[in-house]
N, C-alpha and C. Protein backbone atom coordinates (compact mmCIF):
# COMPACT_ATOMS: atom_id res chain seq x y z
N UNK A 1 -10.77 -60.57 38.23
CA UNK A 1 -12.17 -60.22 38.27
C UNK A 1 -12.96 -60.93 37.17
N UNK A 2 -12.53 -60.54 36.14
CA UNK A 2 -13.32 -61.72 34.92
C UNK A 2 -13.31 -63.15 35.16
N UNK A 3 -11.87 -63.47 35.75
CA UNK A 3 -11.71 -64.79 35.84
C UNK A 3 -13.09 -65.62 36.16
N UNK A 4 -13.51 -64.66 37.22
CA UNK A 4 -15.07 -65.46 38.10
C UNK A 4 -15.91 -65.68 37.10
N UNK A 5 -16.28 -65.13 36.26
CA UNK A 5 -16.84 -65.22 34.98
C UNK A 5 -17.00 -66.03 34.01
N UNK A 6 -15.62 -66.32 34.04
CA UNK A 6 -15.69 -67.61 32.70
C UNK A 6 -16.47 -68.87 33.28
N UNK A 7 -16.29 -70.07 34.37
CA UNK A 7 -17.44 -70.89 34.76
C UNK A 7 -18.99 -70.72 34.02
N UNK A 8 -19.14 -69.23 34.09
CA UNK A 8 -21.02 -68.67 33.72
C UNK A 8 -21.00 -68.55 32.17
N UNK A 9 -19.65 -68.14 31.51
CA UNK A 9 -19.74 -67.62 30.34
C UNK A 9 -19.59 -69.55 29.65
N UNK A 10 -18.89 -70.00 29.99
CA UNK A 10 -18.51 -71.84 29.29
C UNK A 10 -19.83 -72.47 29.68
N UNK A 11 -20.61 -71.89 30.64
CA UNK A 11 -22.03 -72.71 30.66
C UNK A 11 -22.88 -71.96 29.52
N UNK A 12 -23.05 -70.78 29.08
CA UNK A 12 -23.61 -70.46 29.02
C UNK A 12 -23.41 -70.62 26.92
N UNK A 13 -22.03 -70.80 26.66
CA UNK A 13 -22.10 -71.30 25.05
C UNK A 13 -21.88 -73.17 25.48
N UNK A 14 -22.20 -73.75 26.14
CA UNK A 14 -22.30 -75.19 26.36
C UNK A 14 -23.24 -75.28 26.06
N UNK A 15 -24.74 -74.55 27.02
CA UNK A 15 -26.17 -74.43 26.77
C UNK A 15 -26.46 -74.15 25.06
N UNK A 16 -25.96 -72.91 25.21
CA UNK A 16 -26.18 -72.58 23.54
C UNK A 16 -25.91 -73.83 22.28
N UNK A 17 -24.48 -74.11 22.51
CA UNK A 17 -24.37 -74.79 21.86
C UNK A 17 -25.20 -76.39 21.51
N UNK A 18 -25.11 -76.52 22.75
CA UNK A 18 -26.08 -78.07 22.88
C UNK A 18 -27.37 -77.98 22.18
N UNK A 19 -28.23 -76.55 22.57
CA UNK A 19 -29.36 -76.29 21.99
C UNK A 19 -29.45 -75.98 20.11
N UNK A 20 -28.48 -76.00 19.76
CA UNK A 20 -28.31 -75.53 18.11
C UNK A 20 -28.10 -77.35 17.80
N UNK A 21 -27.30 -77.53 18.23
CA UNK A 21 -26.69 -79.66 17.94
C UNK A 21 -28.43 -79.82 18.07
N UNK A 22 -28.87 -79.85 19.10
CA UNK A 22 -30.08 -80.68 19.32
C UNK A 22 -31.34 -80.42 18.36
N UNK A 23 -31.35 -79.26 17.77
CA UNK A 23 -32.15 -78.28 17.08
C UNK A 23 -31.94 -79.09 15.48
N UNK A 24 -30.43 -79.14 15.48
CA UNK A 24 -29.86 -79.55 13.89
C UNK A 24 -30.26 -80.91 13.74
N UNK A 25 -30.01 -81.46 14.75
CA UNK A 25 -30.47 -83.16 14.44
C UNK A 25 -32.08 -83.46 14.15
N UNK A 26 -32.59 -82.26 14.68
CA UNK A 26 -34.25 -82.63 14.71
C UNK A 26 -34.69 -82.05 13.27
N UNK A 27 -33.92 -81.20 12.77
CA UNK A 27 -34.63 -80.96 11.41
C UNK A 27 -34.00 -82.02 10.56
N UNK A 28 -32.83 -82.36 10.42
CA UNK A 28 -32.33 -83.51 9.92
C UNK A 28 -33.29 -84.68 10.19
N UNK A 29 -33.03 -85.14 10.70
CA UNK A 29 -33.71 -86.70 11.04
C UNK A 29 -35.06 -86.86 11.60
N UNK A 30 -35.91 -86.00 11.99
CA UNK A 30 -37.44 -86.05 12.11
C UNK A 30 -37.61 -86.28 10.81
N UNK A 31 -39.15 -86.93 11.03
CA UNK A 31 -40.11 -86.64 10.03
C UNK A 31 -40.64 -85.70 9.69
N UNK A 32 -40.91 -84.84 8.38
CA UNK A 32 -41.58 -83.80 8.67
C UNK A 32 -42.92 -83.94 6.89
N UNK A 33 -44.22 -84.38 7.69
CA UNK A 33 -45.19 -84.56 6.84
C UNK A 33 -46.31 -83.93 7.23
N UNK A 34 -46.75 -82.69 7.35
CA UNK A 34 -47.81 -81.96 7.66
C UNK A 34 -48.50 -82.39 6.69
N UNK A 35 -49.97 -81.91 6.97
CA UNK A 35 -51.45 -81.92 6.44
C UNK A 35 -52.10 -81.30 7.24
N UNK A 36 -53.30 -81.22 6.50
CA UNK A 36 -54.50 -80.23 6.78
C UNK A 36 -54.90 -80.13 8.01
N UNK A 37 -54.92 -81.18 8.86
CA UNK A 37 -55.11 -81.50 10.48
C UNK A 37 -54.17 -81.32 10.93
N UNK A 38 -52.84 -81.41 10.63
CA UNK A 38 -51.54 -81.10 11.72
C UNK A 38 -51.37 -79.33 11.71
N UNK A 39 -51.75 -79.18 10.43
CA UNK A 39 -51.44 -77.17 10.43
C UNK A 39 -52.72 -76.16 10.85
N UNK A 40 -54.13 -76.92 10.83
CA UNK A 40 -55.15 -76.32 11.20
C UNK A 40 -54.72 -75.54 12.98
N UNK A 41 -55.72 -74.79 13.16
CA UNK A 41 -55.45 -73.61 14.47
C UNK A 41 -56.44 -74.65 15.24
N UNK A 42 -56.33 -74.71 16.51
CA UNK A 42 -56.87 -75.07 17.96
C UNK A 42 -56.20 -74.56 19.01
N UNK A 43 -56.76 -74.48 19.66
CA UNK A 43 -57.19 -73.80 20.98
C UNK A 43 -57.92 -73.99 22.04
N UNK A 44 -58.11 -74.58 22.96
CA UNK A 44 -59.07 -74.12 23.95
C UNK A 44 -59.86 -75.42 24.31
N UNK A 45 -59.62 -76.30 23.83
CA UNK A 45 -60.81 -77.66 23.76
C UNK A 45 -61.65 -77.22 22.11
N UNK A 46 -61.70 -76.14 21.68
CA UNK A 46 -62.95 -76.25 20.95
C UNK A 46 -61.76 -75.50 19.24
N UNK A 47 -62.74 -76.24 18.11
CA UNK A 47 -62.05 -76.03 16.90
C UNK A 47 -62.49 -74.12 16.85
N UNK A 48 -61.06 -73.51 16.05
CA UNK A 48 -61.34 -72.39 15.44
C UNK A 48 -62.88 -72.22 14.43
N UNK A 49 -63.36 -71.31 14.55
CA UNK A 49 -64.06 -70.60 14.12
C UNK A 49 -64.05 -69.27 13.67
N UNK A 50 -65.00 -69.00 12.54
CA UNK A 50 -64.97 -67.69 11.66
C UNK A 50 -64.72 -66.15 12.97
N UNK A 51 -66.26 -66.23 13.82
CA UNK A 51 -66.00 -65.02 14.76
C UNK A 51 -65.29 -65.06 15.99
N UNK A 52 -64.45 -64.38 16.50
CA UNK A 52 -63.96 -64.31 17.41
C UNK A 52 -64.48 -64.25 19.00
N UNK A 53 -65.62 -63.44 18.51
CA UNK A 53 -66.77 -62.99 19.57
C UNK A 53 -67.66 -64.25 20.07
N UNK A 54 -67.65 -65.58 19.72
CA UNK A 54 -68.46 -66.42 19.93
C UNK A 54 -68.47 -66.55 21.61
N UNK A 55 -69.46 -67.56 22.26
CA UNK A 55 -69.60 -67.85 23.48
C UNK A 55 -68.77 -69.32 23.70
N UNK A 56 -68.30 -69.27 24.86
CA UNK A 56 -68.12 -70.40 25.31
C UNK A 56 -68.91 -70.95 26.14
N UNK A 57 -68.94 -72.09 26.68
CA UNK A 57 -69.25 -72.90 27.65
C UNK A 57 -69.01 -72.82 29.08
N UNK A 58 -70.23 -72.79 29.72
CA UNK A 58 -69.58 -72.30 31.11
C UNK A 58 -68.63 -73.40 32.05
N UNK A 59 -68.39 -74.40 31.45
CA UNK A 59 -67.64 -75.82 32.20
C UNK A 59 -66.32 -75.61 31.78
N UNK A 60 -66.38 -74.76 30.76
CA UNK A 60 -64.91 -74.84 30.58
C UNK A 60 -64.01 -73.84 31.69
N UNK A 61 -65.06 -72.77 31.87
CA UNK A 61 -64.32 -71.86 33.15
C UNK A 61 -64.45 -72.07 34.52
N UNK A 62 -65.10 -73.41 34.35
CA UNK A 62 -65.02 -73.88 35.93
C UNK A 62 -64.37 -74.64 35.97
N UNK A 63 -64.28 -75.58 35.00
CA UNK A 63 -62.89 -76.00 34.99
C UNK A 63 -61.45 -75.52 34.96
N UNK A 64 -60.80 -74.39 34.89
CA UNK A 64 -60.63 -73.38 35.17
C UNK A 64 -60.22 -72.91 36.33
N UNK A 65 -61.21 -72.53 36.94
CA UNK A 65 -61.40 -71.93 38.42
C UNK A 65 -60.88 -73.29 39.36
N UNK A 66 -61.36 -74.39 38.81
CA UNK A 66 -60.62 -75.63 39.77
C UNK A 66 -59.13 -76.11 40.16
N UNK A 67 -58.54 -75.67 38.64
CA UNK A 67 -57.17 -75.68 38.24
C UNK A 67 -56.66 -74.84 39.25
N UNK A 68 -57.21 -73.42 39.59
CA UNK A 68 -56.45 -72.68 39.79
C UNK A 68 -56.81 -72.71 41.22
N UNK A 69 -57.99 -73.36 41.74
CA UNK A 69 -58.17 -73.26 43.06
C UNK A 69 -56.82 -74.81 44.11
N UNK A 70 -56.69 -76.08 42.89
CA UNK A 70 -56.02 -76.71 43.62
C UNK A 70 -54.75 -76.35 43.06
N UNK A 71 -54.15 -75.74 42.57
CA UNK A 71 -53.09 -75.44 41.98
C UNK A 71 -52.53 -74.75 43.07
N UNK A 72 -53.28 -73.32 44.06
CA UNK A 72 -53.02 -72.93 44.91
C UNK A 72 -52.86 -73.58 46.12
N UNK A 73 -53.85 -74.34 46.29
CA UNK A 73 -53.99 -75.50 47.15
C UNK A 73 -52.33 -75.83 47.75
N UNK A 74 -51.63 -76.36 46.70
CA UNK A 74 -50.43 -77.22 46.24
C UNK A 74 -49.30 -76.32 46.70
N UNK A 75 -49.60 -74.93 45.82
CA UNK A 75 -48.38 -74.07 46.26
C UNK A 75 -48.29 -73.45 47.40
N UNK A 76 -49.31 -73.50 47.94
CA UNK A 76 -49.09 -73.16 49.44
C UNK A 76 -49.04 -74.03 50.29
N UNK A 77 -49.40 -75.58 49.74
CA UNK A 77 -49.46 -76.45 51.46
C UNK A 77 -48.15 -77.01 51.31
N UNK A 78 -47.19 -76.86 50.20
CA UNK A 78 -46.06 -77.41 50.60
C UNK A 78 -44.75 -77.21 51.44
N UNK A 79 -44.73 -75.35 51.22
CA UNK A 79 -44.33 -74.28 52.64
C UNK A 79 -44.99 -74.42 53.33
N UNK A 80 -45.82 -74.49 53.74
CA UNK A 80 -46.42 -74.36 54.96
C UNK A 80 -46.05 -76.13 55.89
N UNK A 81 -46.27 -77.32 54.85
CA UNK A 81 -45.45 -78.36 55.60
C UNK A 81 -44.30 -78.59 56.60
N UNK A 82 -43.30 -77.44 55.23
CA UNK A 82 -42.01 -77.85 55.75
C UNK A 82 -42.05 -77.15 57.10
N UNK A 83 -42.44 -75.56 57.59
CA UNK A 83 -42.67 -75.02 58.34
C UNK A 83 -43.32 -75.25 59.37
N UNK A 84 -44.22 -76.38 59.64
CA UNK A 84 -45.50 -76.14 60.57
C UNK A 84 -45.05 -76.48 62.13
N UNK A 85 -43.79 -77.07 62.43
CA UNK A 85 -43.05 -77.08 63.86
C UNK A 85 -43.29 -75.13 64.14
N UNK A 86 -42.50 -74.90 63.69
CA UNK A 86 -42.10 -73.40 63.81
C UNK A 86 -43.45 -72.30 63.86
N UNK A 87 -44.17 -72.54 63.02
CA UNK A 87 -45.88 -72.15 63.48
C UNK A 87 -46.79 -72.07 63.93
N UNK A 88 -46.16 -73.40 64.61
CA UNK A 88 -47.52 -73.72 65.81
C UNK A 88 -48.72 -73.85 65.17
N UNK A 89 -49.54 -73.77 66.43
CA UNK A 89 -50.73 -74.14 65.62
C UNK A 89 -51.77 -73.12 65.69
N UNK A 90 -51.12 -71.59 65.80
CA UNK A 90 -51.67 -70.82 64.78
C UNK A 90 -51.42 -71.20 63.49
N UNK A 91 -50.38 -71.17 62.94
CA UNK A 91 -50.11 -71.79 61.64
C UNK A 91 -51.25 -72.92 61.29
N UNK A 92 -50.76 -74.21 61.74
CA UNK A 92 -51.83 -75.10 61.55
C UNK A 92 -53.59 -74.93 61.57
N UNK A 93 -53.87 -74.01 62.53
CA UNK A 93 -55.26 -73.35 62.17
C UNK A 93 -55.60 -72.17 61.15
N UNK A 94 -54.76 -71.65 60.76
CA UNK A 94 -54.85 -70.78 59.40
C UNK A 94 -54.67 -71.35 58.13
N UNK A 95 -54.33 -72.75 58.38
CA UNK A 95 -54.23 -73.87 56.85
C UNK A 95 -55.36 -74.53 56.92
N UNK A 96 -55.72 -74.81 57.87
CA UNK A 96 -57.35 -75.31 58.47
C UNK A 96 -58.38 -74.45 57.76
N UNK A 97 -58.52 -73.12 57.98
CA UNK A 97 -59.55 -72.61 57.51
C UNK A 97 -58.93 -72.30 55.87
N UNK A 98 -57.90 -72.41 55.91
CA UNK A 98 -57.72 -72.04 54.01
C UNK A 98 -58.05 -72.93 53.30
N UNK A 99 -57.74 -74.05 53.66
CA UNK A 99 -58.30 -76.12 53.15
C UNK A 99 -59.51 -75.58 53.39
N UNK A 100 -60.37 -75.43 54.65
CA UNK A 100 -62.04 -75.46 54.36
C UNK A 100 -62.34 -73.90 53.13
N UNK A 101 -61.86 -73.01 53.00
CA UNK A 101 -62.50 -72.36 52.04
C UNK A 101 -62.26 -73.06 50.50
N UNK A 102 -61.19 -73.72 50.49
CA UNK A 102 -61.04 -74.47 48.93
C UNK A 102 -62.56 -75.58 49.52
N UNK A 103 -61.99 -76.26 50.20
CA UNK A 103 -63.39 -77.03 50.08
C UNK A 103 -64.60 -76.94 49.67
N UNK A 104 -65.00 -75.78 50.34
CA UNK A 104 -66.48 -74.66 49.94
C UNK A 104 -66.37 -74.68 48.68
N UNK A 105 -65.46 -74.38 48.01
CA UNK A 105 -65.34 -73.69 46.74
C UNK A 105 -65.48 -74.75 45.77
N UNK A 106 -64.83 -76.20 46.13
CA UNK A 106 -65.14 -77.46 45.57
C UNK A 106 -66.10 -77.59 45.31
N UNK A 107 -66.57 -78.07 46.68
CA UNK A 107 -68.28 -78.41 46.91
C UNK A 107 -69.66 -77.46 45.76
N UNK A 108 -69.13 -75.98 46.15
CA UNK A 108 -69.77 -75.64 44.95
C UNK A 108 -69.79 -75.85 43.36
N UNK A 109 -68.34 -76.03 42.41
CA UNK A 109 -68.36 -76.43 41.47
C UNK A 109 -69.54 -77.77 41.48
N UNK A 110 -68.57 -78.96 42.41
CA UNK A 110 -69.32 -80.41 42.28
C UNK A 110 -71.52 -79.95 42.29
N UNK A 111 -71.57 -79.24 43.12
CA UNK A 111 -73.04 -79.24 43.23
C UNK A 111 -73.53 -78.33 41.54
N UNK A 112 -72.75 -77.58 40.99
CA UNK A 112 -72.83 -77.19 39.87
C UNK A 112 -72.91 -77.93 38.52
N UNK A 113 -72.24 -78.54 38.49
CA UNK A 113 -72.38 -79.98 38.10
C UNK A 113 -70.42 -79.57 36.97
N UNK A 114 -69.74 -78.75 37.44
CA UNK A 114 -68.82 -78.77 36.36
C UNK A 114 -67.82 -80.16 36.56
N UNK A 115 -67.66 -81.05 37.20
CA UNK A 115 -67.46 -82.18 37.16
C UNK A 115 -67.81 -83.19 35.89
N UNK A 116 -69.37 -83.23 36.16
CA UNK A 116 -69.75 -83.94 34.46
C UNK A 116 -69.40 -83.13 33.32
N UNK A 117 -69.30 -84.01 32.74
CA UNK A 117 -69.06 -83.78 31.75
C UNK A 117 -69.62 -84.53 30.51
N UNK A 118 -69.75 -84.22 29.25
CA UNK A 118 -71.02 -85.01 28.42
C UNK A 118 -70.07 -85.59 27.52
């Protein structure tokens, strides 16, 4: 019963181990020369600041909303590829109207103008 085990357990201090070797060589033999610009805080596109509460920019959350609109885009049209014999073309017309609502949704950013950028 254990026997099955060992394969998972020898991967699993192989991993370990490799990750400590690889870890040791990098503090060894990197460079390590911080300054004031390598340790300063960023975030976000924009430098830290005193209040937390400040405003952002509205391009940055439409930029944003784009990411996440073709991001979905992506994760769904690639199941649905492999599948689309088997779906017919109900299938194929329910990817139809999901492509035209990203579209819409495009079209609005672009007419918004979060595209430009200054």
């Amino acid at each position: 019963m254990l026997t099955s085990y060992l394969p998972v357990l020898i991967f699993i201090l192989v991993g370990f181990g490799l990750g400590v070797v690889l870890i040791s060589i990098n503090n060894i033999l990197a460079p390590h020369r911080p300054d004031e610009e390598k340790l300063s805080p960023y975030e976000c596109g924009f430098e830290a600041f005193e209040d937390s509460r400040m405003k952002f920019d509205v391009r940055y959350y439409l930029v944003a909303i784009l990411f996440i609109i073709f991001d979905l885009e992506i994760a769904f049209l690639f199941p649905w590829a492999v599948v689309l014999k088997q779906i017919g073309m109900i299938g194929f017309w329910a990817m139809v109207i999901f492509l035209g609502i990203l579209v819409v949704g495009f079209i609005y950013e672009w007419k918004k103008g979060a595209l430009e950028w200054e």
